[in-house]
Protein backbone atom coordinates (compact mmCIF):
# COMPACT_ATOMS: atom_id res chain seq x y z
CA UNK A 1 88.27 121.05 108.44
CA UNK A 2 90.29 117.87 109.99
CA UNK A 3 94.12 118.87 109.63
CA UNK A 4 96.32 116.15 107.50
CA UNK A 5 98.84 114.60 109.49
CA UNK A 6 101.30 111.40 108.69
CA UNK A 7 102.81 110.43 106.14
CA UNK A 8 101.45 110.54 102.35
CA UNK A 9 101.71 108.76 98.92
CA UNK A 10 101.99 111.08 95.90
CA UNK A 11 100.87 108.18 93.69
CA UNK A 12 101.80 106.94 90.30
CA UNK A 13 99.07 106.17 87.82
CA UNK A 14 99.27 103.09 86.59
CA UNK A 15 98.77 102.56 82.64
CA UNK A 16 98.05 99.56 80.48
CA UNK A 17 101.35 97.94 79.01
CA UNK A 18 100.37 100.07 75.43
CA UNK A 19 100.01 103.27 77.50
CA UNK A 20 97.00 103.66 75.96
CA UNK A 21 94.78 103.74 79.33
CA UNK A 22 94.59 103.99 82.74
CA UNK A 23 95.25 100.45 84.42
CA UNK A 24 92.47 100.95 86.88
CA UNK A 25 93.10 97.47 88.31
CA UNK A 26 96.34 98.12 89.27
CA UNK A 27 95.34 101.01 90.70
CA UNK A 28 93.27 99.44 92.88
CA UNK A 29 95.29 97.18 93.90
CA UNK A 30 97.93 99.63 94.28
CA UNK A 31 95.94 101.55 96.86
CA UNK A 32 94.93 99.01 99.15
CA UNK A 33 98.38 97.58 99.17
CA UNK A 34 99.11 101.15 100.32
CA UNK A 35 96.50 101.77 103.00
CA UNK A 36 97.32 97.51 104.06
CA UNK A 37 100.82 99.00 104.70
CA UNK A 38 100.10 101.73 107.14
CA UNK A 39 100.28 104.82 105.05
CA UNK A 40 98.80 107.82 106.39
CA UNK A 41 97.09 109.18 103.44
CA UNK A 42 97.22 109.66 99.98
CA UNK A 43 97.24 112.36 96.43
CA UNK A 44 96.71 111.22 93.18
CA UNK A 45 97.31 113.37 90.32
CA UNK A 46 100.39 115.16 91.79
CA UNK A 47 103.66 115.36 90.04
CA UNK A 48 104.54 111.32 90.57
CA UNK A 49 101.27 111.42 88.94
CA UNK A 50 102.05 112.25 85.70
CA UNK A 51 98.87 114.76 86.08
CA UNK A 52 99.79 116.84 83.12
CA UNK A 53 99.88 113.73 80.64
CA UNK A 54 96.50 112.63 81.47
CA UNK A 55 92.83 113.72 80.32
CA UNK A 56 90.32 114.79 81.77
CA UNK A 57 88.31 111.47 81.76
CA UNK A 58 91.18 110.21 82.71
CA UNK A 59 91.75 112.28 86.27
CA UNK A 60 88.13 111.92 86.96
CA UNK A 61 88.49 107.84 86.84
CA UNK A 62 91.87 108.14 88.62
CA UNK A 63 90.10 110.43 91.20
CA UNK A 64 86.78 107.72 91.37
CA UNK A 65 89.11 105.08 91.87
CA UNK A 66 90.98 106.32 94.96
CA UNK A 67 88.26 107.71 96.79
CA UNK A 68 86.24 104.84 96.36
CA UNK A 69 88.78 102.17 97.45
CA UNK A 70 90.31 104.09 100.17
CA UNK A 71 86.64 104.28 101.34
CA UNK A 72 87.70 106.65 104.19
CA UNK A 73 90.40 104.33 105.53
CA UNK A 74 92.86 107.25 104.85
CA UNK A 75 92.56 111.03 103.46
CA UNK A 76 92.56 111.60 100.05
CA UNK A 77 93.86 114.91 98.81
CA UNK A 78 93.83 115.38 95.42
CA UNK A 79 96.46 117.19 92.89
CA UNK A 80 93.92 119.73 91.05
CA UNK A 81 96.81 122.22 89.94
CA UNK A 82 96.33 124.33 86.49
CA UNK A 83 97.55 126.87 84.85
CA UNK A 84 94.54 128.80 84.51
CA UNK A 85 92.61 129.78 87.82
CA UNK A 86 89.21 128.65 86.34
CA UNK A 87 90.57 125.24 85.46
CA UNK A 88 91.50 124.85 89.36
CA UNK A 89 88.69 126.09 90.56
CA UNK A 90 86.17 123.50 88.34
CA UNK A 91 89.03 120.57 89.53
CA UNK A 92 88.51 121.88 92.89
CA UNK A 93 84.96 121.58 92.90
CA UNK A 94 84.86 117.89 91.13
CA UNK A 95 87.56 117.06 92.97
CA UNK A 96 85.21 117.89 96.48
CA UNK A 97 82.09 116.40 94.78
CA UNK A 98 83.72 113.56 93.80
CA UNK A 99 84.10 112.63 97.81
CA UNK A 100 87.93 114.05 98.16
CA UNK A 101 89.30 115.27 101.46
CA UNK A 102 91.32 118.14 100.06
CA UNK A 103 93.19 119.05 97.12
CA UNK A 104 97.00 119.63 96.61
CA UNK A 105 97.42 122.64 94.11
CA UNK A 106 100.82 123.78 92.61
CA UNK A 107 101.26 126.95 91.30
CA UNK A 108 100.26 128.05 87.92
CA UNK A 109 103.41 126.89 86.24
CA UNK A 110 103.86 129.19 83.36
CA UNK A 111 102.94 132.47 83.72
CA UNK A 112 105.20 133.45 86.70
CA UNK A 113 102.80 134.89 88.97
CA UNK A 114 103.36 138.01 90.96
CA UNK A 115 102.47 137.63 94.72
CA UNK A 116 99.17 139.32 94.27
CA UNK A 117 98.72 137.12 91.41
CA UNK A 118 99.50 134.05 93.21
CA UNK A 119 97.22 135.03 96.17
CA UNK A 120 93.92 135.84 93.91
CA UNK A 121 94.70 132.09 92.44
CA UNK A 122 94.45 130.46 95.76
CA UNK A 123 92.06 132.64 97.42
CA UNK A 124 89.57 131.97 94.16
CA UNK A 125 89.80 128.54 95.02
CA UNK A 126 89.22 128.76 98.54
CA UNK A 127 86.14 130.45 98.14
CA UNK A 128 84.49 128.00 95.53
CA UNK A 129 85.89 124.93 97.44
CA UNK A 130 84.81 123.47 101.30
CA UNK A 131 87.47 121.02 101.31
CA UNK A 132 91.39 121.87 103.05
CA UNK A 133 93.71 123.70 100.55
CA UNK A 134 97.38 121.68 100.50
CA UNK A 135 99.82 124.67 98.37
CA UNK A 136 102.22 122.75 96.93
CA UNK A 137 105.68 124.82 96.76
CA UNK A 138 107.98 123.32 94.12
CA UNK A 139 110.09 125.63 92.43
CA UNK A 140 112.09 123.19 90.32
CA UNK A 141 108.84 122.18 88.38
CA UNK A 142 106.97 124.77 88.87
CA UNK A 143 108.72 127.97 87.81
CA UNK A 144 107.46 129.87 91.15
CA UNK A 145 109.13 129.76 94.68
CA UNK A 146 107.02 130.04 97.17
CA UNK A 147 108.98 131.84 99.80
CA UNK A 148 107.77 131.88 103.80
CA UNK A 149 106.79 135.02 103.45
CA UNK A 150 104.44 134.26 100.45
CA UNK A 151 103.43 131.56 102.22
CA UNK A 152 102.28 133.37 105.07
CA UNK A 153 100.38 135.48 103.26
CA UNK A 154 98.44 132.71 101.77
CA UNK A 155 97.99 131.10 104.92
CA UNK A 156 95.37 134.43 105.78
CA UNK A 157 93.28 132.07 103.09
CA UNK A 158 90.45 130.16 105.11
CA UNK A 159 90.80 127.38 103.10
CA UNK A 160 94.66 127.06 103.02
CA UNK A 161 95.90 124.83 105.77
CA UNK A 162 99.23 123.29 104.64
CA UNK A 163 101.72 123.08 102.87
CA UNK A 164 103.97 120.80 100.52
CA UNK A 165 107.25 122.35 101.15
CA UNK A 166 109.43 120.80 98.53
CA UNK A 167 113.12 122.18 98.53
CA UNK A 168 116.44 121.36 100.01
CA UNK A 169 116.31 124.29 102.33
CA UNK A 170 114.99 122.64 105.11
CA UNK A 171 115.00 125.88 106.92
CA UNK A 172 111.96 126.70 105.14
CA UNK A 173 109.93 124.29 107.63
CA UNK A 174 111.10 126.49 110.79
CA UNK A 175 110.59 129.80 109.21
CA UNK A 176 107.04 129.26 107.89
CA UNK A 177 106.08 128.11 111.17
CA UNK A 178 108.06 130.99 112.95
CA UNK A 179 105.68 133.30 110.49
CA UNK A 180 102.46 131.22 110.35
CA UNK A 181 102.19 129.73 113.55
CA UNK A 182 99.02 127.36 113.66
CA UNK A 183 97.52 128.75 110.35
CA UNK A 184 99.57 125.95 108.17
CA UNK A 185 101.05 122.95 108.69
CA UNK A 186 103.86 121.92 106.89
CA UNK A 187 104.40 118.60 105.18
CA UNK A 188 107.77 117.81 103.63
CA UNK A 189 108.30 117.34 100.02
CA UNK A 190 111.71 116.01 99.57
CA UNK A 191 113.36 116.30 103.20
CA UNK A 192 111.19 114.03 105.64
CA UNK A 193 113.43 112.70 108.27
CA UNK A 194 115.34 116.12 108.87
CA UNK A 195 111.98 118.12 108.08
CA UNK A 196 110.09 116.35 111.29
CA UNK A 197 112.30 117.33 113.59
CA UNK A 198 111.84 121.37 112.66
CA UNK A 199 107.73 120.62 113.29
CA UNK A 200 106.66 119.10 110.11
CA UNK A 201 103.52 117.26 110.48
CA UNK A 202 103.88 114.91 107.46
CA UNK A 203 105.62 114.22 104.54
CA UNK A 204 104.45 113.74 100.79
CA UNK A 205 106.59 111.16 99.85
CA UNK A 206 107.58 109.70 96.41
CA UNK A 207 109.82 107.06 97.91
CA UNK A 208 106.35 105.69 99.85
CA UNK A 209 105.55 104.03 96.86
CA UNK A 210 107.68 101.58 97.14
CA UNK A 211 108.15 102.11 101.27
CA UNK A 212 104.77 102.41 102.42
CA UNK A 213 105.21 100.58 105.54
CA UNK A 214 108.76 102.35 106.27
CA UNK A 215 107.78 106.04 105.05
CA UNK A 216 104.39 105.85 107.55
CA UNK A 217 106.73 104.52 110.17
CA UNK A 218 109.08 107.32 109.80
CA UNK A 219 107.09 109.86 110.76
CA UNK A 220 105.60 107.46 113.61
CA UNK A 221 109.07 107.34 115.71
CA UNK A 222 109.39 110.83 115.36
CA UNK A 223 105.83 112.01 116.30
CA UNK A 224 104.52 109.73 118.46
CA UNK A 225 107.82 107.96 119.75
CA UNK A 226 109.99 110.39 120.09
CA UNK A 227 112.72 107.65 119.17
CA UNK A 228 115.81 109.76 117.64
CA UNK A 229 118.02 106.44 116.70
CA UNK A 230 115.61 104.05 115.79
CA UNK A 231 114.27 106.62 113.15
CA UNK A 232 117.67 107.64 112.25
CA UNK A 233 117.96 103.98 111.31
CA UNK A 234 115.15 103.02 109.38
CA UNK A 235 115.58 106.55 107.46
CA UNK A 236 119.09 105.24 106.50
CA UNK A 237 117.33 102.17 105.22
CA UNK A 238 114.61 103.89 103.03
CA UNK A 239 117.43 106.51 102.35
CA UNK A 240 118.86 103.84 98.71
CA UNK A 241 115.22 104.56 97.70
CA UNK A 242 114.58 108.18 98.72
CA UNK A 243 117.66 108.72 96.23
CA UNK A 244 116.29 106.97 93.50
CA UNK A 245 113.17 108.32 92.72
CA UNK A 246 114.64 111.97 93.31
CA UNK A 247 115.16 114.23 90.65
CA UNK A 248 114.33 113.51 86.94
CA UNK A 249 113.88 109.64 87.59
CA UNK A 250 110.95 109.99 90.15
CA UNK A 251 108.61 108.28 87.80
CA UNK A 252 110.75 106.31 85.98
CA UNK A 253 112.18 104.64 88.81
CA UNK A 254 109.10 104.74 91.01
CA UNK A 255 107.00 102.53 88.34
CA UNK A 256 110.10 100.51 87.04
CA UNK A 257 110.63 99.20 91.05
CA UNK A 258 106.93 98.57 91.49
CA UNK A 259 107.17 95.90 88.45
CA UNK A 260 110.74 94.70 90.16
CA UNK A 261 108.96 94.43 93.20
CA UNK A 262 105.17 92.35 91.79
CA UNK A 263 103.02 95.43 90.84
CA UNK A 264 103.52 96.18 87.22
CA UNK A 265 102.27 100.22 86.49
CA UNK A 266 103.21 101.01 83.47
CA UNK A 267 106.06 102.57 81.84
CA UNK A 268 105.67 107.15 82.46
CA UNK A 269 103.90 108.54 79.49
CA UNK A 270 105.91 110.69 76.24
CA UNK A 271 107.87 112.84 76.97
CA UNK A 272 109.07 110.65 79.85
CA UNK A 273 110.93 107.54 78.57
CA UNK A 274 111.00 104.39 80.96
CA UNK A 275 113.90 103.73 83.16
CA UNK A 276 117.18 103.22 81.08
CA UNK A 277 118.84 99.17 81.19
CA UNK A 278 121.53 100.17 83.19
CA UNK A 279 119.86 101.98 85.75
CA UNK A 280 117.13 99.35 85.88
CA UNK A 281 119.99 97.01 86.73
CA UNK A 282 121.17 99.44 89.58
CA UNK A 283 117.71 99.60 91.25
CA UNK A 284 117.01 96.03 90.92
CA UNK A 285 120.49 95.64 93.03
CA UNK A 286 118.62 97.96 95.37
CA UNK A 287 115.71 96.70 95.59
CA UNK A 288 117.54 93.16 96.22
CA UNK A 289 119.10 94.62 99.07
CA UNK A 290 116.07 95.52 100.85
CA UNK A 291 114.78 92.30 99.99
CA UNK A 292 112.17 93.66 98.26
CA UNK A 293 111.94 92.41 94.43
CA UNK A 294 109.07 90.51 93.94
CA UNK A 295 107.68 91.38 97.59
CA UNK A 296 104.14 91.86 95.56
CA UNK A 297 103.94 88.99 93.46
C-alpha cells in the first residue's frame, strides 16, 4: 500500500441551488480547481461532506465523480464511515471497486463502542478491503475518542495505516507515534501547522477548500523546506480562514466563501441552515482581505 502524505481536501458536495441534487458540474470543476492548485490529495464524503445527508446514489456519483476527474493526479480516499459494521464494510468494498485509493472511516457514531468493539469494526473492514484504512478520530462528532492507546491497538490492523487525528490536543500526534512508531501515520485534523512539527505527515484540511494552494504549501515548507518563518507566515495568513470554517460553521462557511469567491456549491442540506447575513458579511470582509472574492469567476 503507497502511504498518504501532503496535504488533503475533505470536500464539500456541491448541490443544485433547490438542494434537490448533487451539482456534479461543480463538482467537477471543484476538483480540478483543487488538484490545478497543488493539493496533495483528496476525501469526499467526510464530515465537510455532508456524508450523512446524502443517499446512496448519491455517494456512489459523488465517489464516480472524484475518482474519475482526479484520474490519478492525486489520492483519493474516501469517507465510507457507518454506524453499522456491514454498512462499512459494503462502502469499503464499492468504495475500492469504484477505483478509490483508501477510505477514511469514523467511528460508529452512536452506539459508543467498547475498545474491543471498536477494534472488530475496523479489523472487519480491513479484511474485506485491499485499499489503506485512514481512522478518523473525532470525538466532538463522533461520540468516541480515540485515545493513543486505542489507536495503537488498531494500528496491529494490516490495513490501518493512518490516522485523522482531529482534537486540540496536539500532543496526541507525538504520543501515537511514541506508541505506533511506523505502523500509522498521522495526519492532522484541526491543528496542521503546530501538528507538522510533532511528525505529522499531512493534514485533512477543511480550510483547503478555499486555500488549496496555501494549505498544500503549508505542509511543503515544513516537510520538504524545513523553512520555520516562512511557514509560520503563510499559516498566519490561512489562519482568518482556518477559524472560519471551524466548529459548527465548517460547511456553512466553507460553501458560502466558495460562492464569494466564483464557485457556487450549494447552500449545506436540513438540518444545517446556510451561513447567517451577518456572518456572511464577516467572511466576505475576509475573504476581501486575502483578495480572494471572486478569485473563481
Amino acid at each position: 500500500m503507497t502511504r498518504a502524505r501532503g496535504t488533503f481536501t475533505v470536500l464539500v458536495t456541491p448541490f443544485t441551488a433547490d438542494g434537490s441534487a448533487v451539482d456534479a458540474s461543480a463538482l467537477r470543476r471543484l476538483v480540478n480547481w483543487q488538484i490545478a492548485e497543488g493539493i496533495h490529495g483528496l476525501i469526499p464524503l467526510g464530515s465537510t461532506g455532508e456524508f450523512l445527508s446524502l443517499t446512496r446514489a448519491e455517494r456512489q456519483e459523488v465517489v464516480e465523480i472524484c475518482v474519475s476527474e482526479a484520474a490519478g493526479r492525486v489520492p483519493v480516499y474516501i469517507g465510507t464511515g457507518a454506524e453499522a459494521t456491514f454498512d462499512a464494510v459494503e462502502l469499503s468494498r464499492e468504495a475500492e471497486a469504484m477505483g478509490a485509493d483508501g477510505v477514511m472511516i469514523i467511528p460508529p457514531f452512536y452506539s459508543s463502542p467498547t475498545e474491543d468493539e471498536l477494534f472488530e469494526h475496523y479489523r472487519r473492514i480491513g479484511e474485506a478491503i485491499s485499499i489503506p484504512i485512514m481512522v478518523y478520530n473525532n470525538p466532538a462528532t463522533a461520540n468516541v475518542d480515540l485515545i493513543p492507546q486505542t489507536v495503537a491497538r488498531l494500528s496491529r490492523i494490516d490495513a490501518v495505516r493512518s490516522i485523522k487525528e482531529s482534537t486540540l490536543e496536539v500532543t496526541r500526534v507525538r504520543d501515537i507515534i511514541d506508541l505506533c512508531g511506523d505502523r500509522i501515520d498521522v495526519f492532522a485534523g484541526i491543528l496542521g501547522y503546530e501538528s507538522f512539527w510533532l511528525g505529522a505527515v499531512g493534514w485533512v484540511a477543511v480550510c483547503s477548500n478555499l486555500m488549496p494552494k496555501e494549505s498544500a504549501r503549508l505542509f511543503e515548507l515544513v516537510d520538504r523546506d524545513c523553512d520555520k518563518a516562512a511557514a509560520l507566515a503563510l499559516y498566519r495568513r490561512i489562519l482568518p480562514v482556518v477559524r472560519w470554517v471551524g466548529g459548527p460553521r465548517y460547511v456553512s462557511a466553507s460553501k458560502a466563501g466558495l460562492a464569494m469567491m466564483g464557485l457556487p456549491v450549494g447552500d449545506p442540506r436540513a438540518p444545517r441552515l446556510p451561513l447567517p447575513a451577518d456572518q456572511k458579511s464577516e467572511l466576505r470582509e475576509t475573504l476581501a482581505s486575502l483578495d480572494l472574492i471572486g478569485s473563481l469567476a
